[in-house]
PDB file of N, CA and C in Angstrom:
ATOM      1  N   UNK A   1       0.839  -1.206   0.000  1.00  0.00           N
ATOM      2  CA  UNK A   1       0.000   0.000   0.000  1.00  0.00           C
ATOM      3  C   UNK A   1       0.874   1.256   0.000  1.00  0.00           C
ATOM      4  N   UNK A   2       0.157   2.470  -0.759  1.00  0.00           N
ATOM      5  CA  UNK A   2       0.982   3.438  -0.146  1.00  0.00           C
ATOM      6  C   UNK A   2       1.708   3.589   0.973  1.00  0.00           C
ATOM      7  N   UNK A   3       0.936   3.546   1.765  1.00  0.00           N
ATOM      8  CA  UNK A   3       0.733   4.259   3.208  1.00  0.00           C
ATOM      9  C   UNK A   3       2.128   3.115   4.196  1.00  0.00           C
ATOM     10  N   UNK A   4       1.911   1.952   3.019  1.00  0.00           N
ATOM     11  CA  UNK A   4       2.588   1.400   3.996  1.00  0.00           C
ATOM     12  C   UNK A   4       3.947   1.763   3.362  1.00  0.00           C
ATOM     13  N   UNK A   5       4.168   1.795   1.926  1.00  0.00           N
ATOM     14  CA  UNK A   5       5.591   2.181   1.627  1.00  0.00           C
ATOM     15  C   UNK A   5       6.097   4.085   2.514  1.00  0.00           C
ATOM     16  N   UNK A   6       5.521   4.516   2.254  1.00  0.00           N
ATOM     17  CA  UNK A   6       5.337   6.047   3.161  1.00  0.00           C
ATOM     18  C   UNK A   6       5.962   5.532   4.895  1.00  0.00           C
ATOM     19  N   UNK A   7       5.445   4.584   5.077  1.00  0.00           N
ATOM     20  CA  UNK A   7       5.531   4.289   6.900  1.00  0.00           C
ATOM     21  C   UNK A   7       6.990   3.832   6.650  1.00  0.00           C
ATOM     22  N   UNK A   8       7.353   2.907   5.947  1.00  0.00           N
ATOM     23  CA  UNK A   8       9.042   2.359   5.679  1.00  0.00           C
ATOM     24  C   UNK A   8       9.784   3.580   5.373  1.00  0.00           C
ATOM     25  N   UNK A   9       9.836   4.519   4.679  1.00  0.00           N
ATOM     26  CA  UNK A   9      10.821   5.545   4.094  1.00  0.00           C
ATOM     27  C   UNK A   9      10.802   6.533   5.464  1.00  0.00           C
ATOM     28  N   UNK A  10       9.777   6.685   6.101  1.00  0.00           N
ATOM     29  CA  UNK A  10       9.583   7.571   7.136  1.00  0.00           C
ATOM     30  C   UNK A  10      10.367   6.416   8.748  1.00  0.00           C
ATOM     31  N   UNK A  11      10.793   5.678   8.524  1.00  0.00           N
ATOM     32  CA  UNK A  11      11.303   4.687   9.689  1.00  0.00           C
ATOM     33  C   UNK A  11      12.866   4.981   9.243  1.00  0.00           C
ATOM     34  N   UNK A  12      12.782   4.470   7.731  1.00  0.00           N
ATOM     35  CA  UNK A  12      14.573   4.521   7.065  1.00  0.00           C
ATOM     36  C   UNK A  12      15.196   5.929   7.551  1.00  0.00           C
ATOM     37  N   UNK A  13      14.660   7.217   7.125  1.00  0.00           N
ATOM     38  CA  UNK A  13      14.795   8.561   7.153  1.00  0.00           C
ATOM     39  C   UNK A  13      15.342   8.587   9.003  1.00  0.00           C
ATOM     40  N   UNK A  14      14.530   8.026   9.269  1.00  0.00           N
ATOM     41  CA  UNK A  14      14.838   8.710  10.979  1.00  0.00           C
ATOM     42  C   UNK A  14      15.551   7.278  11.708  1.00  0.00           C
ATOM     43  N   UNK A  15      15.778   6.065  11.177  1.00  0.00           N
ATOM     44  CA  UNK A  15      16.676   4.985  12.106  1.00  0.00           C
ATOM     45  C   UNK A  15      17.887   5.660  12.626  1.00  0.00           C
ATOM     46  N   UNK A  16      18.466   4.537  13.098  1.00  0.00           N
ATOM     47  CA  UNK A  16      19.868   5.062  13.894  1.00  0.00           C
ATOM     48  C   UNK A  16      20.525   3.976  13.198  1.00  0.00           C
ATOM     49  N   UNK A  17      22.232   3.957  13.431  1.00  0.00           N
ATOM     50  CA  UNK A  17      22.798   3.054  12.471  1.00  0.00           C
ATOM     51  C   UNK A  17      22.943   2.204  12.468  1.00  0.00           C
ATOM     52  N   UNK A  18      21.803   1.228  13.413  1.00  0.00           N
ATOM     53  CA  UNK A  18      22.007   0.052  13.240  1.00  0.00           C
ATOM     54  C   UNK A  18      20.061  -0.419  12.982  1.00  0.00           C
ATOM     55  N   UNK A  19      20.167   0.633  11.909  1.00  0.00           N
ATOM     56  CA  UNK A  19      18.446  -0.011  11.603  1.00  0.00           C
ATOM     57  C   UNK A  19      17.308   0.012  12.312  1.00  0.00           C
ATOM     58  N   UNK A  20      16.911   0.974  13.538  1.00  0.00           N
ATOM     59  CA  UNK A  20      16.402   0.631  14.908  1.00  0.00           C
ATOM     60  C   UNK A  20      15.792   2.231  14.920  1.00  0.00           C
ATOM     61  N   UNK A  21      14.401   2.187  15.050  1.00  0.00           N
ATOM     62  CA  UNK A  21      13.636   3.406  15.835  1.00  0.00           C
ATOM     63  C   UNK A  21      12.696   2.846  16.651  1.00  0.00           C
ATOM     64  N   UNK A  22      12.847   3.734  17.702  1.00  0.00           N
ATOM     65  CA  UNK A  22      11.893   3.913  18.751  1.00  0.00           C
ATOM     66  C   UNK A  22      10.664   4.643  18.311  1.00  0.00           C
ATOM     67  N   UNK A  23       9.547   4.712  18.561  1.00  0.00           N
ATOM     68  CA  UNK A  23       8.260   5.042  18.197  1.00  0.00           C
ATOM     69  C   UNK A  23       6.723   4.884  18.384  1.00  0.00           C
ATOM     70  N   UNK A  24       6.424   6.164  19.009  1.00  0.00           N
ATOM     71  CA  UNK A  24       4.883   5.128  19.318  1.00  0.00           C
ATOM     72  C   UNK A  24       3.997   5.765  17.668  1.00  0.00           C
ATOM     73  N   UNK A  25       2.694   4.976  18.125  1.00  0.00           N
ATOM     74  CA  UNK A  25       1.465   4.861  17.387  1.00  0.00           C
ATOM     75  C   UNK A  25       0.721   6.452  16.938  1.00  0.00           C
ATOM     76  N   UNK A  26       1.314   7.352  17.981  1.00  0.00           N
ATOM     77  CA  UNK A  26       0.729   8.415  18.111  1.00  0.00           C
ATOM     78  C   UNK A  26       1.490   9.370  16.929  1.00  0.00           C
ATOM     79  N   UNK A  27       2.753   9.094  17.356  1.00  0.00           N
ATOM     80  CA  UNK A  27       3.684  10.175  16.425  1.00  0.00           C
ATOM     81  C   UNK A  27       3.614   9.887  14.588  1.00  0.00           C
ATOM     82  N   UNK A  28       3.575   8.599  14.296  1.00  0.00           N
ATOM     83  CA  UNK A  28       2.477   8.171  13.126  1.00  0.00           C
ATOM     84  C   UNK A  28       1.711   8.778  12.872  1.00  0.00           C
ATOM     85  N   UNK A  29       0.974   8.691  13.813  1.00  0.00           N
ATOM     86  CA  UNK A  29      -0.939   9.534  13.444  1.00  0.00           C
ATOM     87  C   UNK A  29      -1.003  10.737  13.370  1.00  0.00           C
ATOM     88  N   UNK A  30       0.080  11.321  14.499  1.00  0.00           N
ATOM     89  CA  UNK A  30       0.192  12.833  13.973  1.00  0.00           C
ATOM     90  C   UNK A  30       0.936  13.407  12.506  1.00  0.00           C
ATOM     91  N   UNK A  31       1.903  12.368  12.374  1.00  0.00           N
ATOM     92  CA  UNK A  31       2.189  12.956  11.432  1.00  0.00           C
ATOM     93  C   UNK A  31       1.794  12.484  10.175  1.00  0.00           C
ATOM     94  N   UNK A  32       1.374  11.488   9.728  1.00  0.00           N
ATOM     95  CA  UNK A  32       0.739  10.698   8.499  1.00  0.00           C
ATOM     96  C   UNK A  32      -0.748  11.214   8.573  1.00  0.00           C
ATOM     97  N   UNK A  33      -1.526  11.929   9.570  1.00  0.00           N
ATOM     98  CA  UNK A  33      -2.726  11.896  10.005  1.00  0.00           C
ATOM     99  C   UNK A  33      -3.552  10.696   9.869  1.00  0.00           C
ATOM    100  N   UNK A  34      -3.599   9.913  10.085  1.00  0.00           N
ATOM    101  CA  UNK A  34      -4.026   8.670   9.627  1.00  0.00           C
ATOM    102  C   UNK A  34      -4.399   7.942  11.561  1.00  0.00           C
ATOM    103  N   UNK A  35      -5.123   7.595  11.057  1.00  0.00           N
ATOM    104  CA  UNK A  35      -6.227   6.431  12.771  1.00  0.00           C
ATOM    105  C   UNK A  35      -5.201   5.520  12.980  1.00  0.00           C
ATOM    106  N   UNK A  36      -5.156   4.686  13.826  1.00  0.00           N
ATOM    107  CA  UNK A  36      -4.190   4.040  14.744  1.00  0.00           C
ATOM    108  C   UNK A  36      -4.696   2.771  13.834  1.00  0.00           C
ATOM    109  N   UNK A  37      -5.571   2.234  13.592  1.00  0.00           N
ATOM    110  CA  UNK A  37      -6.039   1.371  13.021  1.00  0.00           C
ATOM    111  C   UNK A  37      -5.328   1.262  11.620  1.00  0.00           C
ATOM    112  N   UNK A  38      -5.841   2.398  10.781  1.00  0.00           N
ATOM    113  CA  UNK A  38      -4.703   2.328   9.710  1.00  0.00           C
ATOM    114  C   UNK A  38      -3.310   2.353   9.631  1.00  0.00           C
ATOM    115  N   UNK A  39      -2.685   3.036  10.749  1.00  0.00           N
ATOM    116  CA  UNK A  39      -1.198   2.501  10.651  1.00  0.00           C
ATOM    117  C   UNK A  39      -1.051   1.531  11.153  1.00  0.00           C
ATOM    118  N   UNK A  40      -1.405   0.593  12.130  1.00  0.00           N
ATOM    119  CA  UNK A  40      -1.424  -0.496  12.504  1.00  0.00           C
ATOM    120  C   UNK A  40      -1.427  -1.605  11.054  1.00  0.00           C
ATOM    121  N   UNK A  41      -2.311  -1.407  10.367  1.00  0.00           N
ATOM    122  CA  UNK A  41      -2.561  -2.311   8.834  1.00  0.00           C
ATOM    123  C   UNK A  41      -1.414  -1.565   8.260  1.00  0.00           C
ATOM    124  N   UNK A  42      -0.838  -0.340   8.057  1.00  0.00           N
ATOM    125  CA  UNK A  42       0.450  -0.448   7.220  1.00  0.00           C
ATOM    126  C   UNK A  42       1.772  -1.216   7.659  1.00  0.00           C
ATOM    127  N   UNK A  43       1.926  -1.148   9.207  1.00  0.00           N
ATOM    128  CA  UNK A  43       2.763  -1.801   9.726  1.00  0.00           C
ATOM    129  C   UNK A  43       2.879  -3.172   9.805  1.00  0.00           C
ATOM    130  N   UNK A  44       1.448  -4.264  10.053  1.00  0.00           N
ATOM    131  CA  UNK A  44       1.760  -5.355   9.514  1.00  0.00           C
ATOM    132  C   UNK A  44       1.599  -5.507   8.348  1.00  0.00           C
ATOM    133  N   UNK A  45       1.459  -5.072   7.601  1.00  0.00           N
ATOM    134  CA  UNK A  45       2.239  -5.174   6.061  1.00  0.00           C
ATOM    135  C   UNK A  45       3.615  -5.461   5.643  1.00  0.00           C
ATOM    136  N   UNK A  46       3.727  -4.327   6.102  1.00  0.00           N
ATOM    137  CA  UNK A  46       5.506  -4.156   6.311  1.00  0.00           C
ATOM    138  C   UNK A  46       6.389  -5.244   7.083  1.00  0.00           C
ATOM    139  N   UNK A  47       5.783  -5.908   8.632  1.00  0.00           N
ATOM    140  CA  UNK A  47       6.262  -7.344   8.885  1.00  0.00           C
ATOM    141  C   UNK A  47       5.876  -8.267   8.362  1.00  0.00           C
ATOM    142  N   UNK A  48       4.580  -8.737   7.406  1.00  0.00           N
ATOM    143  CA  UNK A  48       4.404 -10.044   6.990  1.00  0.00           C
ATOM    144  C   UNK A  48       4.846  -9.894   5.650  1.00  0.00           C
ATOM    145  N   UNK A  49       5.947  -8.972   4.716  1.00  0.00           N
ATOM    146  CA  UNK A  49       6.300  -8.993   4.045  1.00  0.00           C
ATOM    147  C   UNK A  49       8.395  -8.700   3.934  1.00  0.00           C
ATOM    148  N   UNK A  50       8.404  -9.124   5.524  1.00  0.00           N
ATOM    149  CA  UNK A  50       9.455  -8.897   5.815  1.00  0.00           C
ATOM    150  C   UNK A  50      10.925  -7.088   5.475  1.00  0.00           C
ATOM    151  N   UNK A  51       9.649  -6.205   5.262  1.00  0.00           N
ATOM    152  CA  UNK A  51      10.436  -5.430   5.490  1.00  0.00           C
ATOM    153  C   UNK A  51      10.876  -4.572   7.091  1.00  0.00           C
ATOM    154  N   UNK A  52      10.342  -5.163   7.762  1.00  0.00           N
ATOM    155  CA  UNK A  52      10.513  -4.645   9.608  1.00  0.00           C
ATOM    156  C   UNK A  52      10.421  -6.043  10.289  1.00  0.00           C
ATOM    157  N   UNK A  53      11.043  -5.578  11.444  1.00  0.00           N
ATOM    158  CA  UNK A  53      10.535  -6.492  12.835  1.00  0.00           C
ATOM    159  C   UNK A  53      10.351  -5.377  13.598  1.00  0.00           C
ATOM    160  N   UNK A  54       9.070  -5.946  14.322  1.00  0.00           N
ATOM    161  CA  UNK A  54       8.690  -5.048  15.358  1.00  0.00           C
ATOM    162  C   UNK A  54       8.780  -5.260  16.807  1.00  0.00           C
ATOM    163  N   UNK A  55       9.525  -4.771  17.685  1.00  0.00           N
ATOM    164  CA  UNK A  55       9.505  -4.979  19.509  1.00  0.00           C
ATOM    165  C   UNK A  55       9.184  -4.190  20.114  1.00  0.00           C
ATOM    166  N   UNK A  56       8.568  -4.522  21.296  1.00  0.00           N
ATOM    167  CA  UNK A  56       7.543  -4.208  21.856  1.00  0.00           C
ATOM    168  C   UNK A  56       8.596  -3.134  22.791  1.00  0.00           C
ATOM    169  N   UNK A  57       7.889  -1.830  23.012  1.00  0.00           N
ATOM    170  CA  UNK A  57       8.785  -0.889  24.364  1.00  0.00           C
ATOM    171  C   UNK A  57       7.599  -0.186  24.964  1.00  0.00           C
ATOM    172  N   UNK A  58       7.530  -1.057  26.240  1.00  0.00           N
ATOM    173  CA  UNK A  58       6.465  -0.235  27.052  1.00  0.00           C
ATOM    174  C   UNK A  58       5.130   0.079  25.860  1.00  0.00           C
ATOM    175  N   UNK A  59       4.536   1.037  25.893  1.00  0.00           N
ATOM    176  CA  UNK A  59       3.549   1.358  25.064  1.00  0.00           C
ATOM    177  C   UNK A  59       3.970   1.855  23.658  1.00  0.00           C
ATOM    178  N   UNK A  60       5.434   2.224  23.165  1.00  0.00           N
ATOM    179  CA  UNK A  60       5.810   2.110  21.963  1.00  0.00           C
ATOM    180  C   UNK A  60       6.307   1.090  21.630  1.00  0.00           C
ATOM    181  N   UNK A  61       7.000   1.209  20.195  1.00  0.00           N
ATOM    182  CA  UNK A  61       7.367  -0.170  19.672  1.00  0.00           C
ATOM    183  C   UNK A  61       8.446   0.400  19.304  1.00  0.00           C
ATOM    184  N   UNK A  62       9.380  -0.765  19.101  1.00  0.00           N
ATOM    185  CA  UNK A  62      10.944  -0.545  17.875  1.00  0.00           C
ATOM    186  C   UNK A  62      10.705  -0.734  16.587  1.00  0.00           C
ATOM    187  N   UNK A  63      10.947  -0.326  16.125  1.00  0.00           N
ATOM    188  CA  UNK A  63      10.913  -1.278  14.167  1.00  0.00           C
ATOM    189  C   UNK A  63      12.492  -1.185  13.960  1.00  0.00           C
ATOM    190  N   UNK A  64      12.727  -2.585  13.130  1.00  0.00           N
ATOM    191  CA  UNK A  64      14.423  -3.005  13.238  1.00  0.00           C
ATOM    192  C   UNK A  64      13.990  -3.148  11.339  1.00  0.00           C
ATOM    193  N   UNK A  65      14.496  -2.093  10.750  1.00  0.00           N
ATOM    194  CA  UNK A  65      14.073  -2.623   9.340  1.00  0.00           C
ATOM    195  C   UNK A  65      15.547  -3.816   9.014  1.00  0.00           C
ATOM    196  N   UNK A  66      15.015  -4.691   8.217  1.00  0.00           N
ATOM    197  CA  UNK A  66      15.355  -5.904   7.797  1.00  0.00           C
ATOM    198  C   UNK A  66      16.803  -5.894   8.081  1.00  0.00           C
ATOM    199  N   UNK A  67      17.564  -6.478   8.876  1.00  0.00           N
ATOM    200  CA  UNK A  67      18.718  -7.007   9.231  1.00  0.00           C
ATOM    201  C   UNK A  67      18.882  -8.105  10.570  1.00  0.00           C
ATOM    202  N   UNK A  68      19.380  -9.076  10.413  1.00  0.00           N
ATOM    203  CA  UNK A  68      19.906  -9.844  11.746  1.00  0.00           C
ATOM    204  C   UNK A  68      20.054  -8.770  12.855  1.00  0.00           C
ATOM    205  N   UNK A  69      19.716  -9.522  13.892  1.00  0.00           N
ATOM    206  CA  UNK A  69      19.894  -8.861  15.031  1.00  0.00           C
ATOM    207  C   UNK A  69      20.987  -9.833  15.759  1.00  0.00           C
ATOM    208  N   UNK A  70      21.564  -8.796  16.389  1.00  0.00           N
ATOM    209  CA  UNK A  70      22.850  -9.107  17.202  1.00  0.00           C
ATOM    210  C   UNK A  70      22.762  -9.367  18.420  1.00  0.00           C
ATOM    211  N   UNK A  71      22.401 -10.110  19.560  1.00  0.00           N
ATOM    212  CA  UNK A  71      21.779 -10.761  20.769  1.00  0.00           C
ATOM    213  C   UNK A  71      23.293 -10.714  21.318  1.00  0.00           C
ATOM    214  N   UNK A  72      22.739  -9.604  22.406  1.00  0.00           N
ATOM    215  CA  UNK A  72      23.941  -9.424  23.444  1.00  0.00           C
ATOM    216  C   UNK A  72      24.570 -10.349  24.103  1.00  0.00           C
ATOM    217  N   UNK A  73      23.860 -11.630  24.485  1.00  0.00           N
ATOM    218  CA  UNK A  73      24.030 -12.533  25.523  1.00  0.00           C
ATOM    219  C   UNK A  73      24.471 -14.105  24.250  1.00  0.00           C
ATOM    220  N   UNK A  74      25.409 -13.929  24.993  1.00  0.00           N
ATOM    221  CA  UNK A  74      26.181 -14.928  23.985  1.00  0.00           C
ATOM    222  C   UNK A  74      25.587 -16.428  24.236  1.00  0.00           C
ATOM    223  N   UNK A  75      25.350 -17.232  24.927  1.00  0.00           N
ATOM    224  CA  UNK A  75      24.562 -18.475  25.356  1.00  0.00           C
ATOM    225  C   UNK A  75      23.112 -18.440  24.841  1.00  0.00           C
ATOM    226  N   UNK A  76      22.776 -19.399  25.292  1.00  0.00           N
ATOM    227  CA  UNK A  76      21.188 -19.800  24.511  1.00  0.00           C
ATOM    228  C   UNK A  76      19.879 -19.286  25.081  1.00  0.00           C
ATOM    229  N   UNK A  77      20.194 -18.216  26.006  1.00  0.00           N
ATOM    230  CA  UNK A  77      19.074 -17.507  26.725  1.00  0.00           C
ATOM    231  C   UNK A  77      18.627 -16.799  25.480  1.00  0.00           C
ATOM    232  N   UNK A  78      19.370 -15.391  25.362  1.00  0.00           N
ATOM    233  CA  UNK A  78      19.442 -14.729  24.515  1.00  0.00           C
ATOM    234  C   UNK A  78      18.271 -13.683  24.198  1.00  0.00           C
ATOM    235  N   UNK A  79      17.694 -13.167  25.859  1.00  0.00           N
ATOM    236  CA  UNK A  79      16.930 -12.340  26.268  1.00  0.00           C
ATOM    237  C   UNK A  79      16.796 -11.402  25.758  1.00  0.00           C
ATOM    238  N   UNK A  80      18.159 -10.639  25.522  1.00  0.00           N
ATOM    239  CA  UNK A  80      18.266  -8.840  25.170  1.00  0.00           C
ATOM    240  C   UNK A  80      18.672  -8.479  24.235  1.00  0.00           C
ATOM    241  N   UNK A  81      18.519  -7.634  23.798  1.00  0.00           N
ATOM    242  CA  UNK A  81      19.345  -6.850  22.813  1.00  0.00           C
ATOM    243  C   UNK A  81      19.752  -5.635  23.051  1.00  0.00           C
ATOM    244  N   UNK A  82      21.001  -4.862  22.542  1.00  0.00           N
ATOM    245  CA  UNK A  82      21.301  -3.486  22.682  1.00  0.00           C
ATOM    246  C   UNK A  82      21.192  -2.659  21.621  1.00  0.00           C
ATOM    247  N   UNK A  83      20.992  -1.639  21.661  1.00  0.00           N
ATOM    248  CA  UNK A  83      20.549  -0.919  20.118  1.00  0.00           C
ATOM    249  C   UNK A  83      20.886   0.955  20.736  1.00  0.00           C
ATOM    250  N   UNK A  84      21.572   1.481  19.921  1.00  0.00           N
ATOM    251  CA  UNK A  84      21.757   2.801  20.058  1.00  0.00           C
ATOM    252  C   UNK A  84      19.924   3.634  19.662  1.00  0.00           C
ATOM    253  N   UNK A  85      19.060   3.998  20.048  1.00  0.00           N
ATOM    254  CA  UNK A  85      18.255   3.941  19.279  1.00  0.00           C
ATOM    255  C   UNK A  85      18.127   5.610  19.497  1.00  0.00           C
ATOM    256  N   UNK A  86      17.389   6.499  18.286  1.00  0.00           N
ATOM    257  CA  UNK A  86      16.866   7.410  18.180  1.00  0.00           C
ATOM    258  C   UNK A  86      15.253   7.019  18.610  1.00  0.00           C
ATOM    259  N   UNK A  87      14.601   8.573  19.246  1.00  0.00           N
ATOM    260  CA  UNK A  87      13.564   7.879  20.071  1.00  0.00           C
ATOM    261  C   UNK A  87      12.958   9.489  19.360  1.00  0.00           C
ATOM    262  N   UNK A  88      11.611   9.229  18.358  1.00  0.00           N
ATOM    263  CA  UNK A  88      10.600  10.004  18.042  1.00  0.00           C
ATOM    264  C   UNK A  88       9.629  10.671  19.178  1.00  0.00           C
ATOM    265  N   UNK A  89       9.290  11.548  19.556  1.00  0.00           N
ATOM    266  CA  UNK A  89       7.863  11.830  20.242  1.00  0.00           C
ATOM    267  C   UNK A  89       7.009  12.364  19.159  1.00  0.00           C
ATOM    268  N   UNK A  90       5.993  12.663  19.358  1.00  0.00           N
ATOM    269  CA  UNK A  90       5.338  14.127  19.666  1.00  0.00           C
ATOM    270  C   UNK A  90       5.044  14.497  19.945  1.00  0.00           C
ATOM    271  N   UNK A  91       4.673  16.143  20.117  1.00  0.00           N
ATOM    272  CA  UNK A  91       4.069  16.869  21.125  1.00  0.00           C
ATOM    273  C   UNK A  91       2.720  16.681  21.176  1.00  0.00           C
ATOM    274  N   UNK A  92       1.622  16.546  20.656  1.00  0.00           N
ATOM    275  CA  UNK A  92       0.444  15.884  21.028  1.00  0.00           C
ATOM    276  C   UNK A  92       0.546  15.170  22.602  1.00  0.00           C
ATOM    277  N   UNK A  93       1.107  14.247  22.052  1.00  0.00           N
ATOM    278  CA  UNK A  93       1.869  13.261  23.394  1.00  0.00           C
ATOM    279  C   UNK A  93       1.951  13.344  24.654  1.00  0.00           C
ATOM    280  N   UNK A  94       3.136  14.754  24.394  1.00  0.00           N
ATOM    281  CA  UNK A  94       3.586  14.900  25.753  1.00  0.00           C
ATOM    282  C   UNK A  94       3.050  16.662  26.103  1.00  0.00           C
ATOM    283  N   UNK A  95       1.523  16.488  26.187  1.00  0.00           N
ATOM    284  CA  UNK A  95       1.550  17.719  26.293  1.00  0.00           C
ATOM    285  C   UNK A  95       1.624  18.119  27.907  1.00  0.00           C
ATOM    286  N   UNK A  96       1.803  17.337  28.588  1.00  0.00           N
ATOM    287  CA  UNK A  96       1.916  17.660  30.627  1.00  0.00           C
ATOM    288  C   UNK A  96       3.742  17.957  30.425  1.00  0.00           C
ATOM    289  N   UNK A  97       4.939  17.346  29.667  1.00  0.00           N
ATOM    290  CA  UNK A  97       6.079  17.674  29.113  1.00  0.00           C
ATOM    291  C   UNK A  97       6.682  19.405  29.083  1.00  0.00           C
ATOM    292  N   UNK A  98       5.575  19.635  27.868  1.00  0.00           N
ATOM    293  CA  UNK A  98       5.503  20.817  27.208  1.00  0.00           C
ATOM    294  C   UNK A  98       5.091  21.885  28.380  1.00  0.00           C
ATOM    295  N   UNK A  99       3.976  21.732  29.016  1.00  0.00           N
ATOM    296  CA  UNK A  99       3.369  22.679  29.944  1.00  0.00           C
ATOM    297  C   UNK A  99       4.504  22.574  31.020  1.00  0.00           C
ATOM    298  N   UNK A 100       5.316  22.094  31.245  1.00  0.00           N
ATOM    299  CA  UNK A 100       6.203  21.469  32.573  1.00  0.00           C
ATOM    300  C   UNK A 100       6.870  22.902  32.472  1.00  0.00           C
ATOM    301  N   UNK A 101       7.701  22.382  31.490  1.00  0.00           N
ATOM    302  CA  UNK A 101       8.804  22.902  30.602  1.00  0.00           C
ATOM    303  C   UNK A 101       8.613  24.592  30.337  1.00  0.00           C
ATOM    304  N   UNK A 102       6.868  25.361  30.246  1.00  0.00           N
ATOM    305  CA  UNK A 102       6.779  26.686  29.550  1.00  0.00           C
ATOM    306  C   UNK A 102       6.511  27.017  31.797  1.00  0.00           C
ATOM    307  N   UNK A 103       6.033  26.368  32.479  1.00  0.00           N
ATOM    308  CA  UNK A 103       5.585  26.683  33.895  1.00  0.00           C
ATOM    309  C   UNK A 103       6.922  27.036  34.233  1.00  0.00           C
ATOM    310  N   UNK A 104       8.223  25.959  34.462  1.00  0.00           N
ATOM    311  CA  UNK A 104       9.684  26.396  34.867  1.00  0.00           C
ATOM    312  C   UNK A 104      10.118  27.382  33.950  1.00  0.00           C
ATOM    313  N   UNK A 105       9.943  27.764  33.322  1.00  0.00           N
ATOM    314  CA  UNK A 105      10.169  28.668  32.667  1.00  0.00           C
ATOM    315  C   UNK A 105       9.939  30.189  33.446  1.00  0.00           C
ATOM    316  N   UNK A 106       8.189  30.122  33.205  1.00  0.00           N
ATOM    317  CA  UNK A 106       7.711  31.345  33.804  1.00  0.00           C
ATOM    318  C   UNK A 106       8.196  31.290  35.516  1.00  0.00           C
ATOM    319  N   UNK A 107       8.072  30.254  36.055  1.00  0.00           N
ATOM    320  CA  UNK A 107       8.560  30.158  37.763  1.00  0.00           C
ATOM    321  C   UNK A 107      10.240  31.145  37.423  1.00  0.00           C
ATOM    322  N   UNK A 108      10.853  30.744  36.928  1.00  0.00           N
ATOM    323  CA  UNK A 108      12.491  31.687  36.656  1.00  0.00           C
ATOM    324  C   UNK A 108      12.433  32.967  36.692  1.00  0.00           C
ATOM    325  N   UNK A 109      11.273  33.069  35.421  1.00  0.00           N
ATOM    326  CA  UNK A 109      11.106  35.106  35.139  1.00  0.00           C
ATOM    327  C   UNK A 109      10.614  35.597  36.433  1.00  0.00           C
ATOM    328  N   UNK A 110       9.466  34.885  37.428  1.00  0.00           N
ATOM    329  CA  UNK A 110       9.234  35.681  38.360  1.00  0.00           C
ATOM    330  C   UNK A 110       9.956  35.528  39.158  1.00  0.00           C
ATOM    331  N   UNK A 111      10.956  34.586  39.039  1.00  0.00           N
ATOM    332  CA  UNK A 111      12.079  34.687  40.819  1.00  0.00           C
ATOM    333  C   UNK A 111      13.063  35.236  40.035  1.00  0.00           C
ATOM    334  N   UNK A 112      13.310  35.791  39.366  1.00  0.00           N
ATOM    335  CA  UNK A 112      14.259  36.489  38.510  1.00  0.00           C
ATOM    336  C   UNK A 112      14.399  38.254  38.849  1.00  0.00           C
ATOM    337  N   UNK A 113      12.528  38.397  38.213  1.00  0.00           N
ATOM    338  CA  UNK A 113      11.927  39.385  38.269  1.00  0.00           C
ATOM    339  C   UNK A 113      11.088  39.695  39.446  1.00  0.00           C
ATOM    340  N   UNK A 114      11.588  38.847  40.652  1.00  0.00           N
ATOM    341  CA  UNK A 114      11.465  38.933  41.996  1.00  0.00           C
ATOM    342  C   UNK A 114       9.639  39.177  41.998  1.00  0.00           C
ATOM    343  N   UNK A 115       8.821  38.583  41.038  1.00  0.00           N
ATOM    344  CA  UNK A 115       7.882  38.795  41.709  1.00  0.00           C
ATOM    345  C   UNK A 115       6.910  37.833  42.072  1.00  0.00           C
ATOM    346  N   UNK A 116       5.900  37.874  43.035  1.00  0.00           N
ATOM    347  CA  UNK A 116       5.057  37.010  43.495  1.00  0.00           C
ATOM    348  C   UNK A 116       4.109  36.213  42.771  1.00  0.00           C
TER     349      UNK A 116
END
């Protein structure tokens, strides 16, 4: 599908160098504008046609576009992996972040500007 080749070039564009973004569902939707539902159907596209693997992080996911993965733990457990990863938001998201961030702000100017 489009949408799903669009979701791969937009993963390639922003990986880190070992093939690996961090990403939730949201930062998709904001920026593709598109329902969670529909990127969800571009994304398994993209794994049952082997261009991603997807792992699970907390309420985002990784996408590892197509390469072996390198399993830290040398024996047959082989639990973890390490990955330098670039990590997407958006502000939609984190809008308690954003408000944090403009409040310490203004808290400075008035103990700055000494006022109450």
């Amino acid at each position: 599908s489009d949408l799903a080749s669009s979701l791969l070039f937009f993963i390639i564009e922003h990986m880190d160098n070992k093939n690996a973004l961090a990403c939730s569902y949201s930062t998709f939707e904001d920026y593709f504008g598109k329902s969670k539902m529909t990127i969800y159907r571009g994304i398994k596209v993209l794994e049952e046609n082997g261009f991603l693997s997807v792992l699970k992080m907390g309420t985002s996911n990784v996408y590892l576009v197509n390469e072996d993965l390198a399993w830290t733990d040398s024996n047959d457990k082989k639990k973890f992996t390490k990955y330098d990863g670039k990590i997407l938001v958006s502000k939609k998201e984190n809008k308690d972040y954003i408000y944090r961030k403009q409040f310490d702000r203004f808290k400075a100017l008035r103990k700055r500007e000494n006022l109450k």
